[in-house]
C-alpha atoms as a PDB file:
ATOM      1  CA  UNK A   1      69.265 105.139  77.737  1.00  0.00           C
ATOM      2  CA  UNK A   2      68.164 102.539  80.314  1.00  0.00           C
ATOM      3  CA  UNK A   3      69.201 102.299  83.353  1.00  0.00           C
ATOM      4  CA  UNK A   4      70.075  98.570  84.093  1.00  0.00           C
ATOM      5  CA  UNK A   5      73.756  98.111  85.040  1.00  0.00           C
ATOM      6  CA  UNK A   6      75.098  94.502  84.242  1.00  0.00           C
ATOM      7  CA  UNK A   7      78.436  93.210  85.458  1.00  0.00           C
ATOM      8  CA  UNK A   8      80.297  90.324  84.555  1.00  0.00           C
ATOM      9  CA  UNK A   9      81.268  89.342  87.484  1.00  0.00           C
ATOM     10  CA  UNK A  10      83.571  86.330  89.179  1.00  0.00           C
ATOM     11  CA  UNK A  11      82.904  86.614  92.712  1.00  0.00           C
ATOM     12  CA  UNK A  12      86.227  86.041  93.909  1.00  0.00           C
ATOM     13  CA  UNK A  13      87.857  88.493  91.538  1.00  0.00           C
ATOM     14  CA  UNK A  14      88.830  91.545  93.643  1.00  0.00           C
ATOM     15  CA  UNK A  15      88.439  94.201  90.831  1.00  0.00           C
ATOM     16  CA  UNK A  16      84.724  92.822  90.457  1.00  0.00           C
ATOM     17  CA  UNK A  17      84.758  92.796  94.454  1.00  0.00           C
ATOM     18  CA  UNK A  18      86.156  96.900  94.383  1.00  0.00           C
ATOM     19  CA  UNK A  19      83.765  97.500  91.643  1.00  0.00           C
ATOM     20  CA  UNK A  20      80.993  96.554  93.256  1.00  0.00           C
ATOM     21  CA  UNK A  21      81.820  98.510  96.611  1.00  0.00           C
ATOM     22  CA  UNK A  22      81.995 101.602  93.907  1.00  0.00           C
ATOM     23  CA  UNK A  23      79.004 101.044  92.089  1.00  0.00           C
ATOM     24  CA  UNK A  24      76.888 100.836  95.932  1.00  0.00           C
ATOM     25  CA  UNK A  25      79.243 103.734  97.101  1.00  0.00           C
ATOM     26  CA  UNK A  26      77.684 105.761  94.399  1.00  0.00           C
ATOM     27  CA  UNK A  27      74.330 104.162  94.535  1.00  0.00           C
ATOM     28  CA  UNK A  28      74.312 102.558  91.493  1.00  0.00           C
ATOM     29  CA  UNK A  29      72.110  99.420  91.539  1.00  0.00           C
ATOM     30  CA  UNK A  30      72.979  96.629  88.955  1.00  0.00           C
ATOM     31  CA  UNK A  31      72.752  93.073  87.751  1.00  0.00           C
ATOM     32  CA  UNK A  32      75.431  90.307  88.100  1.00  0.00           C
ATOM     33  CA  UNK A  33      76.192  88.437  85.179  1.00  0.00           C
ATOM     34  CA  UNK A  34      78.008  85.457  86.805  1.00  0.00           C
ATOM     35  CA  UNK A  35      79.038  84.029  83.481  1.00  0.00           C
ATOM     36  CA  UNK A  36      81.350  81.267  85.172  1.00  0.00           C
ATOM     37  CA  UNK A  37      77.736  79.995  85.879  1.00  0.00           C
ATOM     38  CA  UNK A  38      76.532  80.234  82.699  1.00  0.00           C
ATOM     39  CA  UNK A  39      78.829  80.658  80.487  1.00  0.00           C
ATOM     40  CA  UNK A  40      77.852  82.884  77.289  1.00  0.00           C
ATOM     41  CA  UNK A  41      76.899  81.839  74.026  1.00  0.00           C
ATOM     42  CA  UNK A  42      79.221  83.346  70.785  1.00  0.00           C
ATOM     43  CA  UNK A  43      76.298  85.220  70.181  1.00  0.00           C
ATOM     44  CA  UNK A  44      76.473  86.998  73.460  1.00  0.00           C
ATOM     45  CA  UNK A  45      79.881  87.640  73.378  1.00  0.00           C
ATOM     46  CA  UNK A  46      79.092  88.871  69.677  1.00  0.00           C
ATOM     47  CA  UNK A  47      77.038  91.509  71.822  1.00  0.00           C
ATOM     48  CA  UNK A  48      79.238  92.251  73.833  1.00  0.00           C
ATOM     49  CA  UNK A  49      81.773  93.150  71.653  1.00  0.00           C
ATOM     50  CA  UNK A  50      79.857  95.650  69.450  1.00  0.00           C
ATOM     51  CA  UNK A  51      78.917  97.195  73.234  1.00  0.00           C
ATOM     52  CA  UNK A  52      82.773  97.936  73.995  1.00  0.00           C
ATOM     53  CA  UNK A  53      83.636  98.861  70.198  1.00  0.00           C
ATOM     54  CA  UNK A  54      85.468  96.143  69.639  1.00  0.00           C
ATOM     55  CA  UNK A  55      85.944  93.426  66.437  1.00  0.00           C
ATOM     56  CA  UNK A  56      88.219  90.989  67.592  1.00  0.00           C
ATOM     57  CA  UNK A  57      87.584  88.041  70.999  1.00  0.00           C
ATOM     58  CA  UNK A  58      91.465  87.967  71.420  1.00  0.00           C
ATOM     59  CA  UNK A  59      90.921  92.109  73.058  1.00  0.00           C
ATOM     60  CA  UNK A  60      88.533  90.904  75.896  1.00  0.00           C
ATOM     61  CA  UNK A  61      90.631  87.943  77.363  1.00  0.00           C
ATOM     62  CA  UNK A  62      92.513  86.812  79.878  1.00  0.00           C
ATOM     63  CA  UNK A  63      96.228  85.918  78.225  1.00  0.00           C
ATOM     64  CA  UNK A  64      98.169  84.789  81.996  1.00  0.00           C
ATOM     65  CA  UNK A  65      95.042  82.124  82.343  1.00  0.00           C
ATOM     66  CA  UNK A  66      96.870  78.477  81.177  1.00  0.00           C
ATOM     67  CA  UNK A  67      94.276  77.709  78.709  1.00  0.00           C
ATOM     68  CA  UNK A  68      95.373  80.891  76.762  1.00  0.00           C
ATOM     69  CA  UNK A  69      98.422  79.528  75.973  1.00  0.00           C
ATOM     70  CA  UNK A  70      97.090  75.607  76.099  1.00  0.00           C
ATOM     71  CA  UNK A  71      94.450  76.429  73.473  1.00  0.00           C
ATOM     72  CA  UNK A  72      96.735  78.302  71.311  1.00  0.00           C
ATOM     73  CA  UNK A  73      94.125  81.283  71.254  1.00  0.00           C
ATOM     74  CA  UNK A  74      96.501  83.000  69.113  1.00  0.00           C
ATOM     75  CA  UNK A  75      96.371  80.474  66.305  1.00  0.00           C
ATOM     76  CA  UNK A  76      92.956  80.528  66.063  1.00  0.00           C
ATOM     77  CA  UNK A  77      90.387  82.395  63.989  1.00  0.00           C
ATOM     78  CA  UNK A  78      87.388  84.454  65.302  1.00  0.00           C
ATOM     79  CA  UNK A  79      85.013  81.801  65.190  1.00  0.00           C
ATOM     80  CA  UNK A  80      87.549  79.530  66.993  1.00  0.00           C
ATOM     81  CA  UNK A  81      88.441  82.568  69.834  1.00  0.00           C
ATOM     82  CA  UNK A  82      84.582  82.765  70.152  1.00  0.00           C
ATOM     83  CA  UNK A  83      84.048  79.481  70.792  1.00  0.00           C
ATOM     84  CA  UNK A  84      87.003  79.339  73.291  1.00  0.00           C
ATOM     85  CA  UNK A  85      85.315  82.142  75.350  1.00  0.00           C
ATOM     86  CA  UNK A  86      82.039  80.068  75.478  1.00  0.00           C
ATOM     87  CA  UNK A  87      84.056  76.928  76.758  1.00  0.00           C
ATOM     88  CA  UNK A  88      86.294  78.540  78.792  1.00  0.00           C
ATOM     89  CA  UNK A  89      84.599  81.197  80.482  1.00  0.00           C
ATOM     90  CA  UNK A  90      87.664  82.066  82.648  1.00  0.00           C
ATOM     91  CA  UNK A  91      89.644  83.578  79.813  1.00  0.00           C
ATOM     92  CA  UNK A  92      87.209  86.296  79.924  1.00  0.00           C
ATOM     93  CA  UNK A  93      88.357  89.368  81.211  1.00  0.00           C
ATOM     94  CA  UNK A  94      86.690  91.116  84.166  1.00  0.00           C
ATOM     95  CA  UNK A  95      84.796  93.045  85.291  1.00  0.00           C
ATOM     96  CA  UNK A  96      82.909  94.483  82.236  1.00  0.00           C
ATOM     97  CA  UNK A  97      80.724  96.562  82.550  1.00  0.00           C
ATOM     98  CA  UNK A  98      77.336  97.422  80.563  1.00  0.00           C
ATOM     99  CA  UNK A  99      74.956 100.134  80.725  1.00  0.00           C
ATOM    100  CA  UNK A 100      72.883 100.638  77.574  1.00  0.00           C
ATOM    101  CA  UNK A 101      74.284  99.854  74.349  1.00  0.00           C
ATOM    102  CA  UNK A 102      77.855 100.948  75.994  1.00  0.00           C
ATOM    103  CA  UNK A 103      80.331  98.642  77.632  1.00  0.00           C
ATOM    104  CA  UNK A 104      83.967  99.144  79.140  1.00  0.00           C
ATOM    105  CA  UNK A 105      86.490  96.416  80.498  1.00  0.00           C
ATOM    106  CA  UNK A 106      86.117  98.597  84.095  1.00  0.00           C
ATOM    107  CA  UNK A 107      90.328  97.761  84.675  1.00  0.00           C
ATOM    108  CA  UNK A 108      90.880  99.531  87.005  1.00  0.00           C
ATOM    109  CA  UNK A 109      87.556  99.402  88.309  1.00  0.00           C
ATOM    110  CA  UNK A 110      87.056 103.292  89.155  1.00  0.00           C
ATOM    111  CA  UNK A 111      86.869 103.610  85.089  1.00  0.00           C
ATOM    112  CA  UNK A 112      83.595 102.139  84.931  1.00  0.00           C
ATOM    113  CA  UNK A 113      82.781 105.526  86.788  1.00  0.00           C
ATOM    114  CA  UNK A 114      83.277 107.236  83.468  1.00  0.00           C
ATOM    115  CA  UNK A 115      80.237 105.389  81.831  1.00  0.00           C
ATOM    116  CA  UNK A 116      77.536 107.630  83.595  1.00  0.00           C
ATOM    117  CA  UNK A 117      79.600 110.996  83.996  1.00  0.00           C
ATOM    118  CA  UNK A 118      78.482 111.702  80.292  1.00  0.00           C
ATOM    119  CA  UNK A 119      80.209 113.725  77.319  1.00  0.00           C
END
């Protein structure tokens, strides 16, 4: 398994803030993936989503963000969620964390700890 360490991050989110303070606390080096900044492509969040073990967009957002409710993300099919997260990166939940081929929404952020403790 690799070593790289990506993190969605949002610089002012204060769980990616405390994450990051663990990560350095336990000398963990890794990679910001400001996706605010560049927000990802469906195929990305396709990625991700195999990573974390997971089928459906709706389980890695944000539903208290207005454009949750304004887009009617509920209503809408996967292709439709997908393309939601790509123009609205802020319904993306944070931080995530991925190490390998794994990934984990790291809420609270000490659970991204349990990543590279092993079986």
């Amino acid at each position: 398994m690799t070593d790289r360490i990506t993190v969605w991050f949002h610089s002012t989110c204060s769980k990616c803030r405390t994450l990051k303070g663990l990560l350095e606390e336990h000398q963990r080096d890794f990679e910001p993936r400001y996706y605010l900044d560049a927000p990802p492509a469906p195929e990305e969040i396709e990625t991700l989503l195999d990573q974390l073990g997971m089928s459906d967009p709706i389980e890695i957002m944000r539903r208290k963000e207005r454009a949750f409710t304004e887009l009617g993300i509920e209503g809408l099919d996967r292709a439709g969620r997908l393309q939601a997260l790509q123009e609205h990166p802020e319904l993306l939940e944070r931080p995530i964390v991925v190490w390998g081929d794994q990934a984990l929404v790291a809420r609270p952020p000490e659970k991204a700890l349990e990543l590279f403790e092993g079986p």
